[in-house]
Protein backbone atom coordinates (compact mmCIF):
# COMPACT_ATOMS: atom_id res chain seq x y z
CA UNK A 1 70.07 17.04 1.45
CA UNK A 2 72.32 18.05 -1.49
CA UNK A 3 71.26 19.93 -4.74
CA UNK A 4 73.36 19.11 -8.16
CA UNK A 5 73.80 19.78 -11.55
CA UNK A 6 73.94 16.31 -13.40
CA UNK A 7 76.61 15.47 -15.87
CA UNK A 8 74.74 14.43 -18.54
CA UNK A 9 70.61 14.76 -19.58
CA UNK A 10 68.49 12.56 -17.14
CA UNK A 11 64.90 12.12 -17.21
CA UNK A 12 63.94 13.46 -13.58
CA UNK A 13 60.10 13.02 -14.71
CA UNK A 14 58.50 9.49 -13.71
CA UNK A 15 55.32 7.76 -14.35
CA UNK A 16 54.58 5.43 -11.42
CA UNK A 17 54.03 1.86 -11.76
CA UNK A 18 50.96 0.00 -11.02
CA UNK A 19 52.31 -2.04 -8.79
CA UNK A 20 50.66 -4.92 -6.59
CA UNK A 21 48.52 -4.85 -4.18
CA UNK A 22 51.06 -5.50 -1.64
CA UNK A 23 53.02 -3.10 -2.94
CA UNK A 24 50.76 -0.33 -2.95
CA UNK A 25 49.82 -1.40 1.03
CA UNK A 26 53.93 -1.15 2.12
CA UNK A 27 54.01 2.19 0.82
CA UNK A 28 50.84 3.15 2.14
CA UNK A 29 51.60 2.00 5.66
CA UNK A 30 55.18 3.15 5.41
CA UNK A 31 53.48 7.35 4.51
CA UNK A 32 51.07 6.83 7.69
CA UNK A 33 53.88 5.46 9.76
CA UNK A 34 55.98 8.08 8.77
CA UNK A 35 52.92 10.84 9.31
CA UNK A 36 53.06 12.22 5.80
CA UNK A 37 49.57 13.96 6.02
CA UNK A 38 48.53 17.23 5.77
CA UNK A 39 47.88 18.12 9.62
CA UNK A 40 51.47 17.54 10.47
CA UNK A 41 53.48 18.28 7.56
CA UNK A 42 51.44 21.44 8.41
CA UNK A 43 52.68 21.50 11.70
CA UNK A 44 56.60 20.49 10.64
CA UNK A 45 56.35 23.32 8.29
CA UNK A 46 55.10 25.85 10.88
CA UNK A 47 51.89 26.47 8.82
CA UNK A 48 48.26 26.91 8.83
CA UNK A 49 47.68 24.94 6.22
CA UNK A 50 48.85 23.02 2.89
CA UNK A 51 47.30 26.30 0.92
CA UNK A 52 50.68 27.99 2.44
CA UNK A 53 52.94 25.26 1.53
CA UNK A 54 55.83 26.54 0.00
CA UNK A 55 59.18 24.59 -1.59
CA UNK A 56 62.64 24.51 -0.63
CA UNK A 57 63.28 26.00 -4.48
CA UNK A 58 60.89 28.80 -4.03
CA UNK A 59 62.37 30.84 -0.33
CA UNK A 60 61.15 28.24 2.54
CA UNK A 61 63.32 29.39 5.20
CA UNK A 62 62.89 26.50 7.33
CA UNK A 63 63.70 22.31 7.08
CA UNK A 64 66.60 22.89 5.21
CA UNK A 65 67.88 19.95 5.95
CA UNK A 66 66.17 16.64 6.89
CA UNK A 67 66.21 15.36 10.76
CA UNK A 68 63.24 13.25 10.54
CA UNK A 69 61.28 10.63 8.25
CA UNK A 70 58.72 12.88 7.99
CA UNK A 71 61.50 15.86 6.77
CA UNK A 72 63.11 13.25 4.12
CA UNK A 73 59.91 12.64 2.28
CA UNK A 74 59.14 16.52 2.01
CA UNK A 75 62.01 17.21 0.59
CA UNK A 76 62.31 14.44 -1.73
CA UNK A 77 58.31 13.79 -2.88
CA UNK A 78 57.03 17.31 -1.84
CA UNK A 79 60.03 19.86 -3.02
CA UNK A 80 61.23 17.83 -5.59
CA UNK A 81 65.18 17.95 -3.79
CA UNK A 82 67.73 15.64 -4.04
CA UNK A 83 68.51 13.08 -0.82
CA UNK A 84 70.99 11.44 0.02
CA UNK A 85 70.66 7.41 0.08
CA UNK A 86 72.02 7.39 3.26
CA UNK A 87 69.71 10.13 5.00
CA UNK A 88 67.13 8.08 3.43
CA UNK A 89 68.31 4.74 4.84
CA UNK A 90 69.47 6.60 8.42
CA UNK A 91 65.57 8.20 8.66
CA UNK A 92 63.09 6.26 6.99
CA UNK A 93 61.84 3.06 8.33
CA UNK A 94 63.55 -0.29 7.25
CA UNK A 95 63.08 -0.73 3.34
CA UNK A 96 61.00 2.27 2.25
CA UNK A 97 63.63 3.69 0.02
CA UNK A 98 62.91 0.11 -1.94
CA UNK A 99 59.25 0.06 -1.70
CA UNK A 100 58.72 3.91 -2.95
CA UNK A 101 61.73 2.73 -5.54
CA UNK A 102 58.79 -0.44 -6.30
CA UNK A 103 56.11 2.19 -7.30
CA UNK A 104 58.66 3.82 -9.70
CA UNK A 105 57.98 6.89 -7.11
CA UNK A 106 61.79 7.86 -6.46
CA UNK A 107 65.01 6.76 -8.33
CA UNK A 108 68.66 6.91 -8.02
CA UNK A 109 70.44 9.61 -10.37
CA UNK A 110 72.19 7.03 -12.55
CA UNK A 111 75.10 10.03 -12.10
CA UNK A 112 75.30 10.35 -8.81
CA UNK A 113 73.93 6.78 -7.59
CA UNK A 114 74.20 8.28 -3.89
CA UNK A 115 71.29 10.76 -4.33
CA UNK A 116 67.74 9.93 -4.77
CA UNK A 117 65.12 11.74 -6.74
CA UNK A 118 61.08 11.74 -6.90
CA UNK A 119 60.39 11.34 -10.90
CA UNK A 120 56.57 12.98 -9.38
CA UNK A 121 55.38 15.20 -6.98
CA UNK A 122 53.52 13.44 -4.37
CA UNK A 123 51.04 15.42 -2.35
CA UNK A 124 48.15 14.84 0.91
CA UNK A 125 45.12 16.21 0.25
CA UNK A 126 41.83 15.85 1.62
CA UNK A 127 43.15 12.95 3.15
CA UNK A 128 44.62 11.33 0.46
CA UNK A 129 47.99 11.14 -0.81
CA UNK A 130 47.60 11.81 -4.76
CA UNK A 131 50.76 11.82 -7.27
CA UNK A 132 51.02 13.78 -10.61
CA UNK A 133 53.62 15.48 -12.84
CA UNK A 134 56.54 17.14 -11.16
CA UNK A 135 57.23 20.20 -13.16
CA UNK A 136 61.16 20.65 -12.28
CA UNK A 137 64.18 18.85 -11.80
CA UNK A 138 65.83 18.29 -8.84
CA UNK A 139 68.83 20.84 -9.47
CA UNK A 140 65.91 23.57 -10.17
CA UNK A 141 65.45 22.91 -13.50
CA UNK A 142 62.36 23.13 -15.56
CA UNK A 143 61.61 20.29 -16.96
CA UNK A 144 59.85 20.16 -20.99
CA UNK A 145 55.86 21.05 -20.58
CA UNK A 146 54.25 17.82 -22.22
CA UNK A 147 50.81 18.21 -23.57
CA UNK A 148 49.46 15.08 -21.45
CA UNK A 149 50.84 16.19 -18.19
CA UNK A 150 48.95 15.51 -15.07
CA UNK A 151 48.77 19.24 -13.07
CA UNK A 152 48.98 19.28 -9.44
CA UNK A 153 44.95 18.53 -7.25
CA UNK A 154 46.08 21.08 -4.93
CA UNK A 155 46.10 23.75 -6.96
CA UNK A 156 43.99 26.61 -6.17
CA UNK A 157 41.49 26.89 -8.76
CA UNK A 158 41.23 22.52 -8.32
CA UNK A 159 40.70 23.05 -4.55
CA UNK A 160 37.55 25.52 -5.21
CA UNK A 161 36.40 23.19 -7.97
CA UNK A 162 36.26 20.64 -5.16
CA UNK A 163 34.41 22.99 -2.85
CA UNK A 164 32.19 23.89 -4.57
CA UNK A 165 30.73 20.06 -5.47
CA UNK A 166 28.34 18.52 -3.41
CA UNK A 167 28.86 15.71 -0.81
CA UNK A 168 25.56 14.06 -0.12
CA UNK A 169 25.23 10.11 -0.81
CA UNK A 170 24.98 9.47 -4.15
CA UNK A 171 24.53 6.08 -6.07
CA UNK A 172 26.68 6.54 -9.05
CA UNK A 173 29.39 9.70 -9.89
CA UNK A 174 31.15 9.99 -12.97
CA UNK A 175 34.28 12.85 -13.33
CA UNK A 176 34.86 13.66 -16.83
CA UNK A 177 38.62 15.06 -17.47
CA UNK A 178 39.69 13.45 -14.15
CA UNK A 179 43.31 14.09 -14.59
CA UNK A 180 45.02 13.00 -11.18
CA UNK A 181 41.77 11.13 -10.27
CA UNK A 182 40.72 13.86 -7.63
CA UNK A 183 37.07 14.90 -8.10
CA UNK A 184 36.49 10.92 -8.13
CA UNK A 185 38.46 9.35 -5.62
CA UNK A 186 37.48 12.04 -3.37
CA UNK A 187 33.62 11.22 -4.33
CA UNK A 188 34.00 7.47 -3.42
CA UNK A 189 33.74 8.68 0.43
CA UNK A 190 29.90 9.61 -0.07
CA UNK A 191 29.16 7.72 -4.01
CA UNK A 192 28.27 3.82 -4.11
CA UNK A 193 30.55 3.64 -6.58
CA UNK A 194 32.53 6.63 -8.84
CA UNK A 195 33.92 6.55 -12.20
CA UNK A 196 36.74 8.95 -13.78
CA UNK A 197 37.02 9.52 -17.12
CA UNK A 198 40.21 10.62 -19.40
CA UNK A 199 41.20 11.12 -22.50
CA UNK A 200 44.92 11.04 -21.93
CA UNK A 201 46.48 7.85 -20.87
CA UNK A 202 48.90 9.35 -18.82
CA UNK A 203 46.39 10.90 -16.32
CA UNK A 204 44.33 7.37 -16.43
CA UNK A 205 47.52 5.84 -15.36
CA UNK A 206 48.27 8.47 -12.60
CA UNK A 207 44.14 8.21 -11.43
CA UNK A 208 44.86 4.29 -10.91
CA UNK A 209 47.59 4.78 -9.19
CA UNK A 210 46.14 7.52 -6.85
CA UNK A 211 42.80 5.34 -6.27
CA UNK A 212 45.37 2.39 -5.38
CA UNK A 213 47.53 4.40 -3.41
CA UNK A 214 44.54 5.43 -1.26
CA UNK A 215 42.91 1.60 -1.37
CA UNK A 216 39.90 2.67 -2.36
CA UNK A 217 37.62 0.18 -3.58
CA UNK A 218 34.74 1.64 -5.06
CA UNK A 219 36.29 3.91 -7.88
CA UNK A 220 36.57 3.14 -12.07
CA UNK A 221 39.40 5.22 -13.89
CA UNK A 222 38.88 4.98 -17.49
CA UNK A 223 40.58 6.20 -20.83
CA UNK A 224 38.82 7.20 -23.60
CA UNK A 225 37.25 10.95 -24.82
CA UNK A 226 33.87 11.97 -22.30
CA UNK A 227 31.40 9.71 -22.14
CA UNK A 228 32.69 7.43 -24.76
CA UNK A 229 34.20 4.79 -21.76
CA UNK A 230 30.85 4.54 -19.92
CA UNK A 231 28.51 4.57 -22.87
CA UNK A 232 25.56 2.44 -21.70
CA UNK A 233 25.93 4.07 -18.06
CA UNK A 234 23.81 6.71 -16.13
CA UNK A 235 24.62 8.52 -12.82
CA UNK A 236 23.11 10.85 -10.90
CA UNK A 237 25.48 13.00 -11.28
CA UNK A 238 28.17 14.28 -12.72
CA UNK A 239 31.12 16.75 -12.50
CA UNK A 240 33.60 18.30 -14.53
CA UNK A 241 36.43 21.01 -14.26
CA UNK A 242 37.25 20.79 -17.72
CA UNK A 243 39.99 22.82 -19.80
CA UNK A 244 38.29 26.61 -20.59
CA UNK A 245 41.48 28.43 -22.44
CA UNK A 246 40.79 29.95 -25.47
CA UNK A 247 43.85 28.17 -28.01
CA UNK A 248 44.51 28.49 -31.73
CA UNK A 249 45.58 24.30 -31.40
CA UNK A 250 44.78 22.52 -28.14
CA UNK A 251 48.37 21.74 -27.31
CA UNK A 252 47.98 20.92 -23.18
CA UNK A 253 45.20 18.51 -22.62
CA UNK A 254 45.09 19.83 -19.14
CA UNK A 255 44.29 23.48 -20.11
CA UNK A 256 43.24 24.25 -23.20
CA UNK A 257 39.41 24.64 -24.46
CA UNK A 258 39.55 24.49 -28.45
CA UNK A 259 39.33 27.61 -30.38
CA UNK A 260 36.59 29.87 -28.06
CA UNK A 261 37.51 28.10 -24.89
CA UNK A 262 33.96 26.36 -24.26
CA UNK A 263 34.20 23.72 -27.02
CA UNK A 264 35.06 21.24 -24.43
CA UNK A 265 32.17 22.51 -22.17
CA UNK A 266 29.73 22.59 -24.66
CA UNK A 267 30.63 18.87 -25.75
CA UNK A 268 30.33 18.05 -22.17
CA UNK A 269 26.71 19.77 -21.48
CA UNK A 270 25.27 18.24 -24.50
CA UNK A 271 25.92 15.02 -23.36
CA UNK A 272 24.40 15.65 -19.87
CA UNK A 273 20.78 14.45 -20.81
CA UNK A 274 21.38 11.07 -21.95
CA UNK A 275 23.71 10.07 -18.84
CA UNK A 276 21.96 12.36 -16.38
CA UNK A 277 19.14 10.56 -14.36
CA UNK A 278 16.16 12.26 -13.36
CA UNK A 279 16.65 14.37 -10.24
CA UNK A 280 20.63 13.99 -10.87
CA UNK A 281 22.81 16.83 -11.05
CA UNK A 282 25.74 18.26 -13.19
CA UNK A 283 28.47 20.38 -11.71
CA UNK A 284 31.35 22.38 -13.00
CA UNK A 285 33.69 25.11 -12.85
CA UNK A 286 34.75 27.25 -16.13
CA UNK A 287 35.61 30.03 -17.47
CA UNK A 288 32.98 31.01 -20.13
CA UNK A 289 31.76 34.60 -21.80
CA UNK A 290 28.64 36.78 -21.54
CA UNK A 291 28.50 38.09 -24.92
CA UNK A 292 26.57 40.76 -26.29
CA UNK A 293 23.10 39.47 -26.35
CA UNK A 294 23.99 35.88 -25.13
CA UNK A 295 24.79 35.61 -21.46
CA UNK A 296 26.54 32.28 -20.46
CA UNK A 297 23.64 30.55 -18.80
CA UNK A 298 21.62 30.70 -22.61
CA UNK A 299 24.02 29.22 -24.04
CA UNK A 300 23.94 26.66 -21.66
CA UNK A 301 20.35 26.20 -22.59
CA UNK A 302 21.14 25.82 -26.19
CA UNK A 303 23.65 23.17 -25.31
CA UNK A 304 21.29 21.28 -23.52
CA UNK A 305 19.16 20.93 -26.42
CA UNK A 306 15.77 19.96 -26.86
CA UNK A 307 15.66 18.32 -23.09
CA UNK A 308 16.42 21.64 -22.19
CA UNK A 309 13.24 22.68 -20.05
CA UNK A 310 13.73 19.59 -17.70
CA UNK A 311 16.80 21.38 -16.00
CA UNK A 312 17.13 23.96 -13.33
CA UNK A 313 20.53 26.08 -13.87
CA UNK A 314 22.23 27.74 -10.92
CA UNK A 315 25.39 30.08 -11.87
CA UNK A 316 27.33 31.19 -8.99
CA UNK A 317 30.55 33.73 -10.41
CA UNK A 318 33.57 34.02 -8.57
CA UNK A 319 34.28 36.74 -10.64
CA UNK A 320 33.04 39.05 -13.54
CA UNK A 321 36.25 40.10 -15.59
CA UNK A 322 35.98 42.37 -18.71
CA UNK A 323 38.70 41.15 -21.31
CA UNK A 324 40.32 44.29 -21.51
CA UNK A 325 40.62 44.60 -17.95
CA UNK A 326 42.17 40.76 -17.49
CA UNK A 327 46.24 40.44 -16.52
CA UNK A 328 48.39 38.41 -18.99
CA UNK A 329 49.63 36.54 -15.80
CA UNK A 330 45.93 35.78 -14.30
CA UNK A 331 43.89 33.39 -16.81
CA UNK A 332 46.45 34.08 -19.62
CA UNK A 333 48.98 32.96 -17.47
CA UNK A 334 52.68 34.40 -16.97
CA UNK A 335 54.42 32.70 -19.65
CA UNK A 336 51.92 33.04 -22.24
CA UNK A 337 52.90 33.95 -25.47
CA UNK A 338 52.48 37.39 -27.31
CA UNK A 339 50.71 36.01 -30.10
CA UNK A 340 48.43 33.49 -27.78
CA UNK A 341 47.74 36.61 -25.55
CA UNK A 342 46.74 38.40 -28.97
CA UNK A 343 45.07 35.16 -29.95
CA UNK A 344 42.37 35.31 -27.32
CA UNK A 345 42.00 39.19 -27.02
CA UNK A 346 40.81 38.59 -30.85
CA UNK A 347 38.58 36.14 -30.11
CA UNK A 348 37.07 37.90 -27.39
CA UNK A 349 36.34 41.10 -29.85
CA UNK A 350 34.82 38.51 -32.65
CA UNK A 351 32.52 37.00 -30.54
CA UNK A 352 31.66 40.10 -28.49
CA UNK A 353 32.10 39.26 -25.32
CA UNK A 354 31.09 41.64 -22.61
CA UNK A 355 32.67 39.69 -19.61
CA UNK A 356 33.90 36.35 -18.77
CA UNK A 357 32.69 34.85 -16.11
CA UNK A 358 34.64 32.30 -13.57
CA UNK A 359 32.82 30.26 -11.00
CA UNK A 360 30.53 27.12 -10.47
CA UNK A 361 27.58 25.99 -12.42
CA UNK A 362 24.91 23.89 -10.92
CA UNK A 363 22.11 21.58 -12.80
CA UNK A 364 19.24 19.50 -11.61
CA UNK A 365 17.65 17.33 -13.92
CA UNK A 366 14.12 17.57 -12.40
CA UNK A 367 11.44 14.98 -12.03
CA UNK A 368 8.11 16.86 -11.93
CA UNK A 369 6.04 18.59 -14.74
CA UNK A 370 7.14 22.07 -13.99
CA UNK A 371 9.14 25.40 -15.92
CA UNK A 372 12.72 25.35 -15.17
CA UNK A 373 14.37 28.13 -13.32
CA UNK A 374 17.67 29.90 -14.00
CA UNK A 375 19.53 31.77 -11.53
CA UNK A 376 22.56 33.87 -11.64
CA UNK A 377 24.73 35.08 -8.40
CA UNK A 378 27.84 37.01 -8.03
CA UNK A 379 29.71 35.34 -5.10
CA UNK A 380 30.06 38.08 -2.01
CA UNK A 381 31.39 37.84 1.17
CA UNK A 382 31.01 35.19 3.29
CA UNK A 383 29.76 33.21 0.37
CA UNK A 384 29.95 29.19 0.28
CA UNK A 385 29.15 26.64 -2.15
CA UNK A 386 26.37 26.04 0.16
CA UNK A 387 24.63 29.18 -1.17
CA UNK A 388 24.32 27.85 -4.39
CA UNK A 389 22.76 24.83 -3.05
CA UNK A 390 20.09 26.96 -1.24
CA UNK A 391 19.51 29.31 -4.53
CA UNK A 392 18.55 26.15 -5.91
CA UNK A 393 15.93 25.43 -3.29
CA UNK A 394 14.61 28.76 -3.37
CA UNK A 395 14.25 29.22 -7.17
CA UNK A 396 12.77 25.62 -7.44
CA UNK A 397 9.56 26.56 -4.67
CA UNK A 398 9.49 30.57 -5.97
CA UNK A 399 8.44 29.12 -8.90
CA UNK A 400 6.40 26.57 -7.98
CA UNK A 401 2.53 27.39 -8.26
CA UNK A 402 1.76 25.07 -5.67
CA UNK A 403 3.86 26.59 -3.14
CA UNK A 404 2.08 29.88 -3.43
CA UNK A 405 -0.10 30.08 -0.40
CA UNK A 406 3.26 29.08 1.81
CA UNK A 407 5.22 32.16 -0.15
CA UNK A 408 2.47 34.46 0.62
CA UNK A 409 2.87 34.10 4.22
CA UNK A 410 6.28 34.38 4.72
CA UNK A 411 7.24 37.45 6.20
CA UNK A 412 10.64 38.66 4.57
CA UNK A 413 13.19 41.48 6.08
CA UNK A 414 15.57 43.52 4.92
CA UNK A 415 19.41 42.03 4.77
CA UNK A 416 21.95 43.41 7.72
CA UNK A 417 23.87 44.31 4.98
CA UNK A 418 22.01 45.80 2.86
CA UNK A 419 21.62 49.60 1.72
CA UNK A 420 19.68 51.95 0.01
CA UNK A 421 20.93 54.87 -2.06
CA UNK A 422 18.53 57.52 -3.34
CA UNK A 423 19.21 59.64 -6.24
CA UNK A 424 17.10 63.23 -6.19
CA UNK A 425 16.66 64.96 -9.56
CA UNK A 426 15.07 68.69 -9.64
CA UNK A 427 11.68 68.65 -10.66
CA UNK A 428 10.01 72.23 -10.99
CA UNK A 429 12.58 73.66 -8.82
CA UNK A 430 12.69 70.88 -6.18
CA UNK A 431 14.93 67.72 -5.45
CA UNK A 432 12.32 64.75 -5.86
CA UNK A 433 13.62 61.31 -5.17
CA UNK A 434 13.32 59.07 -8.41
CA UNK A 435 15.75 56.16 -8.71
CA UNK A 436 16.38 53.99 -5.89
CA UNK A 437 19.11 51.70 -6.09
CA UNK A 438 19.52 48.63 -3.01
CA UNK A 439 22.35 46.74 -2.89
CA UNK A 440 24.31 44.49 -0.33
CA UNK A 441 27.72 42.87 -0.20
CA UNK A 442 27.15 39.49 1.69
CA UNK A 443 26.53 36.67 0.73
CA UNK A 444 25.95 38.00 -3.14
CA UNK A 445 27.22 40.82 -4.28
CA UNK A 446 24.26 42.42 -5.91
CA UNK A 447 22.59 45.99 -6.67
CA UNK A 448 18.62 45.87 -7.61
CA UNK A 449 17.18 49.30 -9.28
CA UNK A 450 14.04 49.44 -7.60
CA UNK A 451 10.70 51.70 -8.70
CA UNK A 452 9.54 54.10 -5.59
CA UNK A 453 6.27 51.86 -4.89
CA UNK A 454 8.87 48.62 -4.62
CA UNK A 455 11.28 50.85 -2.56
CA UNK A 456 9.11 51.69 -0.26
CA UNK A 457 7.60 47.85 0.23
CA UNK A 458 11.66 46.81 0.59
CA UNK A 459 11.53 49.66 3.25
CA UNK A 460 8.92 48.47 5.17
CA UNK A 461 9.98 44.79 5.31
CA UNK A 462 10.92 44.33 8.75
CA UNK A 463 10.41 40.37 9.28
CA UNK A 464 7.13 40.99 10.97
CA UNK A 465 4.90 41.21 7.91
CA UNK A 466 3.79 38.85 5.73
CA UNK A 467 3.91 39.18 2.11
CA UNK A 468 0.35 38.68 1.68
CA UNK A 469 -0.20 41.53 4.06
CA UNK A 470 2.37 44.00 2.22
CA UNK A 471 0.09 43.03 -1.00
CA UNK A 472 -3.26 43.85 0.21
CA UNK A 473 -1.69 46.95 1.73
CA UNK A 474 0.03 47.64 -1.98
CA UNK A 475 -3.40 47.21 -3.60
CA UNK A 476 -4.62 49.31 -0.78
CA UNK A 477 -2.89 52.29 -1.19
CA UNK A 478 -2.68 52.26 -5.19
CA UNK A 479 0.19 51.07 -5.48
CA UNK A 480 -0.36 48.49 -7.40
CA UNK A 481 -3.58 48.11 -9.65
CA UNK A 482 -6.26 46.39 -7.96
CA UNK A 483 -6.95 42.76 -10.35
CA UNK A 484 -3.00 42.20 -9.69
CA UNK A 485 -2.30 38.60 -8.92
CA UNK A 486 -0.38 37.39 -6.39
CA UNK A 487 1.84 35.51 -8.30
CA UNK A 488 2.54 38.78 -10.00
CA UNK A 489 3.40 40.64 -6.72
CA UNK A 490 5.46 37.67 -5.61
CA UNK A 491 7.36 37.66 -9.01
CA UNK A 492 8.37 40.97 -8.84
CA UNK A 493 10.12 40.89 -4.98
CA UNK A 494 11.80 37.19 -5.26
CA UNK A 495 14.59 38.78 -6.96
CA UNK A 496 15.22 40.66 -3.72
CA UNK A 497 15.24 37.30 -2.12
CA UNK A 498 17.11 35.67 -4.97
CA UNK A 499 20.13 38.00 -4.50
CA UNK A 500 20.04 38.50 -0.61
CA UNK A 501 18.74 41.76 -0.40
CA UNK A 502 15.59 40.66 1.55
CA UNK A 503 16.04 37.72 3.92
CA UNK A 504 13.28 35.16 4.55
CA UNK A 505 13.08 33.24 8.73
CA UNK A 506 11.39 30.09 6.92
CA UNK A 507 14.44 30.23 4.40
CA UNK A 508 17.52 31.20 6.38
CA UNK A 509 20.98 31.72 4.47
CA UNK A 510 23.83 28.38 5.41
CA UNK A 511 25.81 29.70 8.32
């Protein structure tokens, strides 16, 4: 492996070919033979994982050199290095440097014709092999920042995007802003059939190659703007990790979210209700503000429009940030400029934003007469995409009338985690207990204020009373006034439930 300066300007930055279908199979076979997946190139590296990958360029301290197939193509499609033709030719089975050469993949530097360079970075994930925009040079350096480039699917905030998504059978998905092709081609293992949507040709061409790369069959890529390539179409459901940056000009396709950051978004969740089927769902993963008076999930309402009460809304945050509080090299990112820092800071202020939230959202088009719920989590520890997906569940029969008489008799207990603090205030010369705050850490990270009559029902929940029972006993003892409904009673303690401060046998938490 060798590392040079070229002579003269040379575009190290590719687009691959669609090439044929034989094509595509050679190089295919040639990667597996050559055991370019993530287990061990994991295991070459002396890793746990691909999340602790880490280039030549950037202090790896081991395979400095290549003594194996497997070795060549890290450092030439993973780091971005230079290699030598004739490592390539000594290590790499019979032909390969031609057939990756075939895909426009790798080229020789036409100053230096002995060393070969990737023009893209190619990377396994989730058992795929997925190209996209290599972002420097082989001597180091950076290459130009287009506004259609194709960023990385193994990025971190892509891989929890991913996560969070669900992966039961589905008939038809459709990814809008699929950039590489990830969200889709990765959906074709559990969707009939999966569609991917983008409005830069670039990343249409780099989602074809990825989905023939991989062979997979049953996956569409598609250029145009949203939903404009599969007008006529419906799924059941659809996903989205679209751009959320606040930008005076959208300059990068890839990251930037019109003037507010949610223009994008908002585009996005109006169209859900004419391609969403009934009992289809919508997922995503943004960056969006609670503003004063607004919180994210109405606006999401709004957005949705006049179909608005036929969806159920789940909102699980990663994280609550307030803007002053927010790093210029987190969201703003470390080579921001001043005056885009500024920028968004401003536009924050105008719009009054209290906190912007970062995590997943979940919707369910649903197919029965019945009010929509809204929930709202803040992810805790031990928390998994899974919880959202039981939130869901929970809301949907806590709110069902019908379900009442199977509420009533579950018999809820108070979370492992979960803890009470008790502020006394002096009342005519004595400490009296009057606010009573319970809060837990796992798997939502959530504090409830509770009134002394609710404290001490939360206090006696111990998994071996029903909540009917704790009601008549409420009524019983004055707590609460005698015509009381149970539907009241039950409204006011699901919120325990709702953010994991009581737990419920019939209902138990994902593992």
């Amino acid at each position: 492996m060798v590392s040079t300066n070229p002579e003269s300007p040379v575009s190290h930055r590719l687009v691959p070919r669609l090439g044929s279908d034989a094509e595509f199979a050679a190089v295919r076979g040639m990667l597996a033979e050559c055991g370019f997946t993530t287990e061990r190139i994991s295991q070459r590296l002396g890793i746990a994982g691909m999340a602790e990958y880490k280039p030549l360029r950037r202090g790896r301290a081991n395979l400095l050199v290549a003594e194996e197939a497997l070795d060549a193509l890290i450092l030439l499609l993973m780091d971005g290095e230079y290699v030598a033709g004739e490592t390539l030719e000594r290590l790499l089975p019979a032909g390969a440097p031609g057939q990756l050469e075939a895909l426009g993949l790798v080229a020789r530097d036409p100053n230096r014709p002995d060393l070969w360079f990737a023009g893209c970075t190619l990377f396994p994930t989730r058992g795929m092999v997925l190209a996209s925009d290599r972002a420097a040079a082989p001597d180091g350096t950076a290459l130009p920042m287009t506004a259609d480039a194709v960023y990385p699917a193994a990025i971190g905030n892509t891989v929890a995007f991913l996560a969070a998504l669900p992966e039961t059978p589905c008939d038809a998905l459709l990814d809008i802003g699929t950039g590489t092709g990830i969200a889709a081609l990765d959906a074709a293992r559990y969707a009939r059939h999966a569609w991917g949507t983008d409005i830069a040709a670039r990343s249409v061409q780099f989602a074809e190659f990825n989905r023939r790369l991989n062979g997979l069959a049953n996956a569409t890529m598609l250029e145009g703007d949203l939903y404009a390539p599969v007008e006529g179409l419906t799924f059941d459901r659809i996903v989205s990790h679209p751009p959320y940056v606040p930008a005076r000009k959208n300059t990068m396709i890839f990251r930037d979210g019109g003037e507010d950051g949610e223009q994008i978004l908002r585009r996005i969740v109006e169209g859900v209700p004419r391609f969403l089927r009934p009992g289809g769902r919508f997922c995503t993963m943004v960056t969006a503000a609670d503003c004063e008076g607004q919180p994210f999930e109405d606006r999401l309402r709004l957005w949705l429009g006049a179909a608005e009460a036929e969806f159920d809304l789940v909102l699980a945050a990663h994280t609550l940030t307030r803007p002053r509080d927010l790093a210029a090299n987190s969201f703003l990112g470390k080579n921001t400029a001043s005056e885009d820092i500024l920028y968004r800071h401003e536009i924050w202020a105008r719009r009054k934003v209290q906190f912007l939230f970062h995590g997943s959202v979940l919707m369910r088009r649903h197919e029965t007469a019945r009010p929509a719920c809204t929930a709202r989590v803040l992810k805790g520890e031990g928390f998994t995409p899974r919880h959202v997906e039981w939130l869901l569940e929970w809301s949907t029969e806590a709110r069902d009338a019908g379900c009442l008489e199977r509420l009533m008799g579950y018999r809820p207990f108070l979370s492992p985690y979960a803890e009470m603090a008790v502020l006394h205030r002096v009342r005519d010369g004595r400490l009296v207990p009057e606010v009573f705050s319970l809060r837990s850490n796992r798997p939502f990270e959530a504090e409830c204020m509770l009134q002394p009559w609710l404290a001490q029902i939360a206090a006696r929940c111990d998994g071996g009373t029903s909540w009917r029972e704790h009601f008549e006993r409420a009524k019983g003892d004055g707590m609460v006034p005698e015509a009381t409904a149970a539907a009241e009673f039950l409204a006011v303690l699901e919120p325990l439930v709702s953010n994991g401060l009581l737990w419920i046998a019939e209902r138990p938490f994902p593992a």
